[in-house]
C-alpha atoms as a PDB file:
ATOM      1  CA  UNK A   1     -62.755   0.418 -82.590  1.00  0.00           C
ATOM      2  CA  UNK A   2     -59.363   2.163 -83.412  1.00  0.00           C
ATOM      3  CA  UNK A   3     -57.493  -1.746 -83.449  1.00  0.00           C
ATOM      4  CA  UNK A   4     -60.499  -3.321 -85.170  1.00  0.00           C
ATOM      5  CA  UNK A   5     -60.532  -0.854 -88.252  1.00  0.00           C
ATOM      6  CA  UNK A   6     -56.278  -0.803 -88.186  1.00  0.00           C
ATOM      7  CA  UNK A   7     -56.238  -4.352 -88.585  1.00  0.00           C
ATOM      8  CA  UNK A   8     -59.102  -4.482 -91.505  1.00  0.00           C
ATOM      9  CA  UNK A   9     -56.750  -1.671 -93.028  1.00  0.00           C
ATOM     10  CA  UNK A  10     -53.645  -3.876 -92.678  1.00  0.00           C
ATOM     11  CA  UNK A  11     -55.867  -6.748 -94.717  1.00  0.00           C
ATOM     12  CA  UNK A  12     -56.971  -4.176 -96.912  1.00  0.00           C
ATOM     13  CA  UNK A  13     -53.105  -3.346 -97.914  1.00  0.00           C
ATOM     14  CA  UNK A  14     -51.771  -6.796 -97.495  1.00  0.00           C
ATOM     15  CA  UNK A  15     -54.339  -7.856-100.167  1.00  0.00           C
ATOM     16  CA  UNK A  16     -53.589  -5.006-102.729  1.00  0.00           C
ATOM     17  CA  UNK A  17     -49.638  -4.820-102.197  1.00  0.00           C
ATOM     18  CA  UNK A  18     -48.846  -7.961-101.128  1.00  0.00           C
ATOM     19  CA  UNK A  19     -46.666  -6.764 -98.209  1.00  0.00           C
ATOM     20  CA  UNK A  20     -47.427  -5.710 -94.391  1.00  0.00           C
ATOM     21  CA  UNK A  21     -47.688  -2.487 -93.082  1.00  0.00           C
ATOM     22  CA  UNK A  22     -45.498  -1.754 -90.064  1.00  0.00           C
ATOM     23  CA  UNK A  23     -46.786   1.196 -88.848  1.00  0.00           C
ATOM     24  CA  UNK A  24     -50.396   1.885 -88.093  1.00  0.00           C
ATOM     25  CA  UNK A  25     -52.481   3.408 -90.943  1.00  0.00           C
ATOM     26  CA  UNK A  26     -51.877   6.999 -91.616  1.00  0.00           C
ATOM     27  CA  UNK A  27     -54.540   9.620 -92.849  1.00  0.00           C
ATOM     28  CA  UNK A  28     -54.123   9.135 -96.043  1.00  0.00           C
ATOM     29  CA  UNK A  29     -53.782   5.291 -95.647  1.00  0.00           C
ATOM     30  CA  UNK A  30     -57.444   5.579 -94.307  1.00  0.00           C
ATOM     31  CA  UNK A  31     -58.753   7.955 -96.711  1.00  0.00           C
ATOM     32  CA  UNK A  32     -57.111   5.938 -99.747  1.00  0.00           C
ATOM     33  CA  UNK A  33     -58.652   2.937 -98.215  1.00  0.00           C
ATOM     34  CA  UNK A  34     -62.189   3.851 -97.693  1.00  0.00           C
ATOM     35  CA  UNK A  35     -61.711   4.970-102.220  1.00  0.00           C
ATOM     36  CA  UNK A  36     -61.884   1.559-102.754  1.00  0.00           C
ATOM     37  CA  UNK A  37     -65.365   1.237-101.139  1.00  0.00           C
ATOM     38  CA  UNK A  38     -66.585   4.436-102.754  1.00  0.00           C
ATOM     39  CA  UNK A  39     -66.160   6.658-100.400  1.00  0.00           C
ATOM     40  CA  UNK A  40     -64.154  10.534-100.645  1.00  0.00           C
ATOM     41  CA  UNK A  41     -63.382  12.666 -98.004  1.00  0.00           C
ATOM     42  CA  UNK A  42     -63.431  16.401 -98.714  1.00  0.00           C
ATOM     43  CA  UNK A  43     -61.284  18.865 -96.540  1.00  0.00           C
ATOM     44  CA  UNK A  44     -62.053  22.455 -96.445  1.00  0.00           C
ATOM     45  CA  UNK A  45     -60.724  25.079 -93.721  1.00  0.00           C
ATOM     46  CA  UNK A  46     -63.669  27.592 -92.349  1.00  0.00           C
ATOM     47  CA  UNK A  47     -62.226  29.979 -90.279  1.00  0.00           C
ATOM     48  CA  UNK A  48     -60.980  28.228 -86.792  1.00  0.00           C
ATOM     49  CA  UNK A  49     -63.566  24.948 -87.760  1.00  0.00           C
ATOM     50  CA  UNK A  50     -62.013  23.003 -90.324  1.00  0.00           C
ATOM     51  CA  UNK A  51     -64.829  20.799 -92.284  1.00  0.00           C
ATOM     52  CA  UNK A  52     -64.861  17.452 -93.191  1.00  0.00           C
ATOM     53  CA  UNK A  53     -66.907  15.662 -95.109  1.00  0.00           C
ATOM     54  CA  UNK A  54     -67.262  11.658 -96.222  1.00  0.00           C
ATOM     55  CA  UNK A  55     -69.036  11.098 -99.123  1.00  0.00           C
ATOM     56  CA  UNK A  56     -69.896   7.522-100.271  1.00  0.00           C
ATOM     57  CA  UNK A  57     -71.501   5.936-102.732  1.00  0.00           C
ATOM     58  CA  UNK A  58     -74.430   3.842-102.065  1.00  0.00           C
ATOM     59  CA  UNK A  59     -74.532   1.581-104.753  1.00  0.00           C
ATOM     60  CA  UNK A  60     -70.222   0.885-104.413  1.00  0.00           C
ATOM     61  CA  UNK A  61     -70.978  -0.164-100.890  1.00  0.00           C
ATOM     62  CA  UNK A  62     -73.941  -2.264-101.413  1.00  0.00           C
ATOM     63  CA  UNK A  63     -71.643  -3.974-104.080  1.00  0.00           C
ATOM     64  CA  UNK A  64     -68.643  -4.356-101.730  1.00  0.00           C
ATOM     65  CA  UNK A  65     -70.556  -5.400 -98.771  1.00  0.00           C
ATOM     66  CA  UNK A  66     -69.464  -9.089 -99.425  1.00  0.00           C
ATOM     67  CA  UNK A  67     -65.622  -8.036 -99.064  1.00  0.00           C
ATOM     68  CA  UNK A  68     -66.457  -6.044 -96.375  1.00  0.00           C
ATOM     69  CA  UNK A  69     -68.205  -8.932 -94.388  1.00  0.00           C
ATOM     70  CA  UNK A  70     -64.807 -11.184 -95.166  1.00  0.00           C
ATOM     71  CA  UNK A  71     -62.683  -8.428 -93.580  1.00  0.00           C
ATOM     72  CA  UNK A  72     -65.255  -8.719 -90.306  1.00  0.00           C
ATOM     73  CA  UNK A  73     -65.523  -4.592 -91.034  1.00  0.00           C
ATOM     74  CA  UNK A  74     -69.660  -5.522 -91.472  1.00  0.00           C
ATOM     75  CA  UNK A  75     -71.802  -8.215 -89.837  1.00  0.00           C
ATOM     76  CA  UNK A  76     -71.689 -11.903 -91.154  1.00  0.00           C
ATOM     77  CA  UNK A  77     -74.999 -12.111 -90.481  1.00  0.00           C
ATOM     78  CA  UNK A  78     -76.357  -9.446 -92.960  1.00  0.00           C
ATOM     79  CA  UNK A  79     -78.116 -11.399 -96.095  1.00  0.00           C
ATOM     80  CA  UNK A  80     -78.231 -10.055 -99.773  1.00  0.00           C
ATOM     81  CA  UNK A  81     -82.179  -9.869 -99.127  1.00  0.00           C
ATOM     82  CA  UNK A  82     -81.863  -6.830 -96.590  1.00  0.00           C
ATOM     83  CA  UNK A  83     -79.550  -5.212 -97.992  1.00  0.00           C
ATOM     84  CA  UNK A  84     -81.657  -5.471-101.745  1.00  0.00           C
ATOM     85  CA  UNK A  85     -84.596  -4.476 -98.936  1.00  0.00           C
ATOM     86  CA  UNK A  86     -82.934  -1.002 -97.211  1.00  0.00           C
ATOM     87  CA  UNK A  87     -79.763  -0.269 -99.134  1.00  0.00           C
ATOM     88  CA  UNK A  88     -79.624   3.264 -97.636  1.00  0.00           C
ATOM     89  CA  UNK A  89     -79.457   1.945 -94.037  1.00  0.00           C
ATOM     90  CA  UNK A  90     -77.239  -0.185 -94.237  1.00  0.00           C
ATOM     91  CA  UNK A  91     -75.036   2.191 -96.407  1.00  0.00           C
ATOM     92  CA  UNK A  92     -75.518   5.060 -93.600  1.00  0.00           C
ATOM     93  CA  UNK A  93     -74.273   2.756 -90.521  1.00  0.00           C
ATOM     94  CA  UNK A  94     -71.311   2.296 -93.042  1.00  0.00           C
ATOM     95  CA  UNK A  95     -71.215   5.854 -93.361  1.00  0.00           C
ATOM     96  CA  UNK A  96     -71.519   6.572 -89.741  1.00  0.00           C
ATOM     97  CA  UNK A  97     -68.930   3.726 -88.967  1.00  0.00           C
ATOM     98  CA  UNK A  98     -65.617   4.852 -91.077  1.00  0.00           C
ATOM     99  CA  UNK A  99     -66.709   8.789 -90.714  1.00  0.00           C
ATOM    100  CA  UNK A 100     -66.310   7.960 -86.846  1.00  0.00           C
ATOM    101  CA  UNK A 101     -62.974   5.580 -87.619  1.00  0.00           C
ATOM    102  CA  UNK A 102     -61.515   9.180 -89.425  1.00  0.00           C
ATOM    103  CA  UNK A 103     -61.208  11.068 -86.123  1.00  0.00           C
ATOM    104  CA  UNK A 104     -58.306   9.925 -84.387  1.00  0.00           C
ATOM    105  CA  UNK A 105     -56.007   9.686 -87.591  1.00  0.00           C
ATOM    106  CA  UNK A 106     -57.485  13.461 -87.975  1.00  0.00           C
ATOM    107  CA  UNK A 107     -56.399  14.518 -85.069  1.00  0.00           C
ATOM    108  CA  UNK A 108     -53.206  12.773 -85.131  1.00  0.00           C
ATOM    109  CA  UNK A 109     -52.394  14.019 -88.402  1.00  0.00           C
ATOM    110  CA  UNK A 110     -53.692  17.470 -88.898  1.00  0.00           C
ATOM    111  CA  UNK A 111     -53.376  20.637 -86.520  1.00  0.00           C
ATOM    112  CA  UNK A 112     -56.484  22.008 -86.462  1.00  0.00           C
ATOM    113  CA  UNK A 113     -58.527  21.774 -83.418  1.00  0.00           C
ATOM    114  CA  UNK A 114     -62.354  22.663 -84.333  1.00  0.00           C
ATOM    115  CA  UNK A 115     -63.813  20.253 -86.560  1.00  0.00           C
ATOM    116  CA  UNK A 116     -67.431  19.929 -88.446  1.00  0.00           C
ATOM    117  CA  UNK A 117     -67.958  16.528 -89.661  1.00  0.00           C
ATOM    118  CA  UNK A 118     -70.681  15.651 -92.422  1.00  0.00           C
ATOM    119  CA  UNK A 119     -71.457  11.775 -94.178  1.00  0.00           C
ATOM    120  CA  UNK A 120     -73.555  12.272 -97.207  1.00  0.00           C
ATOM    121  CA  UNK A 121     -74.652   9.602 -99.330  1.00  0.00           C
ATOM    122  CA  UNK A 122     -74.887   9.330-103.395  1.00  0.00           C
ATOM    123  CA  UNK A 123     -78.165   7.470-103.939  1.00  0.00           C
ATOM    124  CA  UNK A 124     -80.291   6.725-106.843  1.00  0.00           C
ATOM    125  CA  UNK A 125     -83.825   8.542-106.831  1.00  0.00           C
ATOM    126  CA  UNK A 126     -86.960   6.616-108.182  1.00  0.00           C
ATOM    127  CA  UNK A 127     -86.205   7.575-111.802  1.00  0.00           C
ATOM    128  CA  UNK A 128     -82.481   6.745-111.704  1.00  0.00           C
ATOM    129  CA  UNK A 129     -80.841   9.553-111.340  1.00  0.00           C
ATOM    130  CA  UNK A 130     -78.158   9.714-108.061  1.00  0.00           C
ATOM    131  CA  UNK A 131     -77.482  12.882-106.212  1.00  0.00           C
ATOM    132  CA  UNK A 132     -75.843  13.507-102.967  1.00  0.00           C
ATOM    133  CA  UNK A 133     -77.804  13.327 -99.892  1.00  0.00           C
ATOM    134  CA  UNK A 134     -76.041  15.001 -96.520  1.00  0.00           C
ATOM    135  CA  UNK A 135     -77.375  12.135 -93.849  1.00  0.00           C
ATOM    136  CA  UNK A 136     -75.594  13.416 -90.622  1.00  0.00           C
ATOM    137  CA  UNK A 137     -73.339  16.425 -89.337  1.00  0.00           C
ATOM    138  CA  UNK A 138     -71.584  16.302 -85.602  1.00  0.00           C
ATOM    139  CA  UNK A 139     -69.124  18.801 -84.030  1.00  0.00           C
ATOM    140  CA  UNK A 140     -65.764  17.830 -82.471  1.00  0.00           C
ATOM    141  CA  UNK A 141     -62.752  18.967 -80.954  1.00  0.00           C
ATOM    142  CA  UNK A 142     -59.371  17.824 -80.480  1.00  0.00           C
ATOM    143  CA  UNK A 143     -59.868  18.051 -76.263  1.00  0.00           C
ATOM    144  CA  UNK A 144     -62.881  15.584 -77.017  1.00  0.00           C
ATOM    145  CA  UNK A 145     -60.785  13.069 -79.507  1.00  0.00           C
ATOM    146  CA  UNK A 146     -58.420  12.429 -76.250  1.00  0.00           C
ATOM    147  CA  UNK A 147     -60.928  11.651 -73.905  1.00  0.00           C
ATOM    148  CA  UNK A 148     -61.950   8.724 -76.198  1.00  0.00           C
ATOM    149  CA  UNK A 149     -60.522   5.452 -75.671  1.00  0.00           C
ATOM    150  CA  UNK A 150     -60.663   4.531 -79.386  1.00  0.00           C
ATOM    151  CA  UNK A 151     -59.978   0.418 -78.815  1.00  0.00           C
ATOM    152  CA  UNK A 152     -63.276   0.386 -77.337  1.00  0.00           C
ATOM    153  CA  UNK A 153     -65.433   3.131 -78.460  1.00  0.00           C
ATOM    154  CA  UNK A 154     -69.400   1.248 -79.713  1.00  0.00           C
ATOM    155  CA  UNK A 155     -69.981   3.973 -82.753  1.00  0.00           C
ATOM    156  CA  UNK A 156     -73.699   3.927 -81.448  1.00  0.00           C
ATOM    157  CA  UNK A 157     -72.536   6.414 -78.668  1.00  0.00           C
ATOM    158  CA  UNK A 158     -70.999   9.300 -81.350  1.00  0.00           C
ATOM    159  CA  UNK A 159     -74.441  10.462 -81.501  1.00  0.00           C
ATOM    160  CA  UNK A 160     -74.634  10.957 -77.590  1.00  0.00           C
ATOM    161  CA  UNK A 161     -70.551  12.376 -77.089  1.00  0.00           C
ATOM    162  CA  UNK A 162     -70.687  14.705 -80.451  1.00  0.00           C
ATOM    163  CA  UNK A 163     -71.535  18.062 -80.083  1.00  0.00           C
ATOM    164  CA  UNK A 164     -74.625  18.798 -82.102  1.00  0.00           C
ATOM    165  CA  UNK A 165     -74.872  15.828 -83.375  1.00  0.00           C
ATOM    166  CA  UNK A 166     -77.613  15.667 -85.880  1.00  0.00           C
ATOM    167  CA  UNK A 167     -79.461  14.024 -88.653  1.00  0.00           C
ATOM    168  CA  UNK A 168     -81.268  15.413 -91.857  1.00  0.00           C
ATOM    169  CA  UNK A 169     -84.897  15.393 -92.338  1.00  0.00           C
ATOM    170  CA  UNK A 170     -83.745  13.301 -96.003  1.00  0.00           C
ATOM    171  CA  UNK A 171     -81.279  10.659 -93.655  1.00  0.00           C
ATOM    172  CA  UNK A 172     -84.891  10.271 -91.835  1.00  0.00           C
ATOM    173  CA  UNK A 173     -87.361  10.253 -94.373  1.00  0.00           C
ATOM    174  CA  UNK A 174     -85.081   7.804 -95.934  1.00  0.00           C
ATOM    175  CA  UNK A 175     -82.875   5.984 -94.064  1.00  0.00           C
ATOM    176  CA  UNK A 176     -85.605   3.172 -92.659  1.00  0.00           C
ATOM    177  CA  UNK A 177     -88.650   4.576 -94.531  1.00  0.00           C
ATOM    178  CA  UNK A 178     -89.439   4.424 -98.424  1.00  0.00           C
ATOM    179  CA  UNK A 179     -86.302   4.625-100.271  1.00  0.00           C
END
């Protein structure tokens, strides 16, 4: 996963600056990045658990899906009709994908060693008005990050390795159901 999302990264710059990266994306190269697709990550210490949490917008990553599909960061295969037909679900695996992507270049760049992560989504209710929905929370630890081989991490299995791993009853009600 870790060469996969570097190289989409290295597009990502390449297209906005018009010059190569030598280096592999930094922390704030990722969290810069993942702006452009509407997405913030919020850092906050707690005590010895320092909490993390990637917030994207629904509707900027319906609407960049197309770019994201070029880069090869989404599936080819995904038609405007399902994503018109379960925005949220498709947002959330985006969600769950770059919140995963964050936890190497975390660990690499910070100090801490406890970390709660958190992906919320900003969605649109039936009447229009968006608020921020928290879809997932995990636990993880720097001991855990390096017994990950990031190049081939599947993000399917961060629900099985996290610690506490967990969705919310809205990220259920929503993410497949009625939306």
């Amino acid at each position: 996963m870790r060469r996969f999302v570097t190289i989409c990264l290295a597009g990502l710059a390449l297209a906005g600056a018009g010059h190569a990266q030598a280096a592999a994306p930094s922390w704030d190269n990722y969290v810069a990045t993942y702006g452009k697709f509407g997405c913030a990550v919020t850092e906050q210490p707690h005590g010895a658990v320092d909490q993390i949490l990637v917030s994207c917008d629904q509707e900027k990553i319906i609407e960049a899906f197309p770019a994201l599909q070029q880069l090869g960061f989404v599936n080819p295969d995904i038609t405007q009709t399902q994503l018109n037909t379960m925005p949220t679900a498709f947002a959330g695996a985006f969600l769950l994908q770059i919140t995963a992507s964050l936890i190497e270049p975390y660990y690499t760049a910070k100090h801490g060693d406890r970390t709660l992560w958190g992906g919320a989504l900003l969605v649109p209710d039936r009447y229009g008005h968006e608020a921020n929905h928290l879809a997932f929370t995990f636990r993880f630890t720097r001991t855990l990050d390096r017994r990950i081989d990031w190049d081939h991490f599947q993000v399917s299995n961060l629900s099985k390795i996290a610690p506490e791993f967990q969705t919310t009853p809205w990220w259920d009600a929503h993410a497949f159901g009625s939306q």
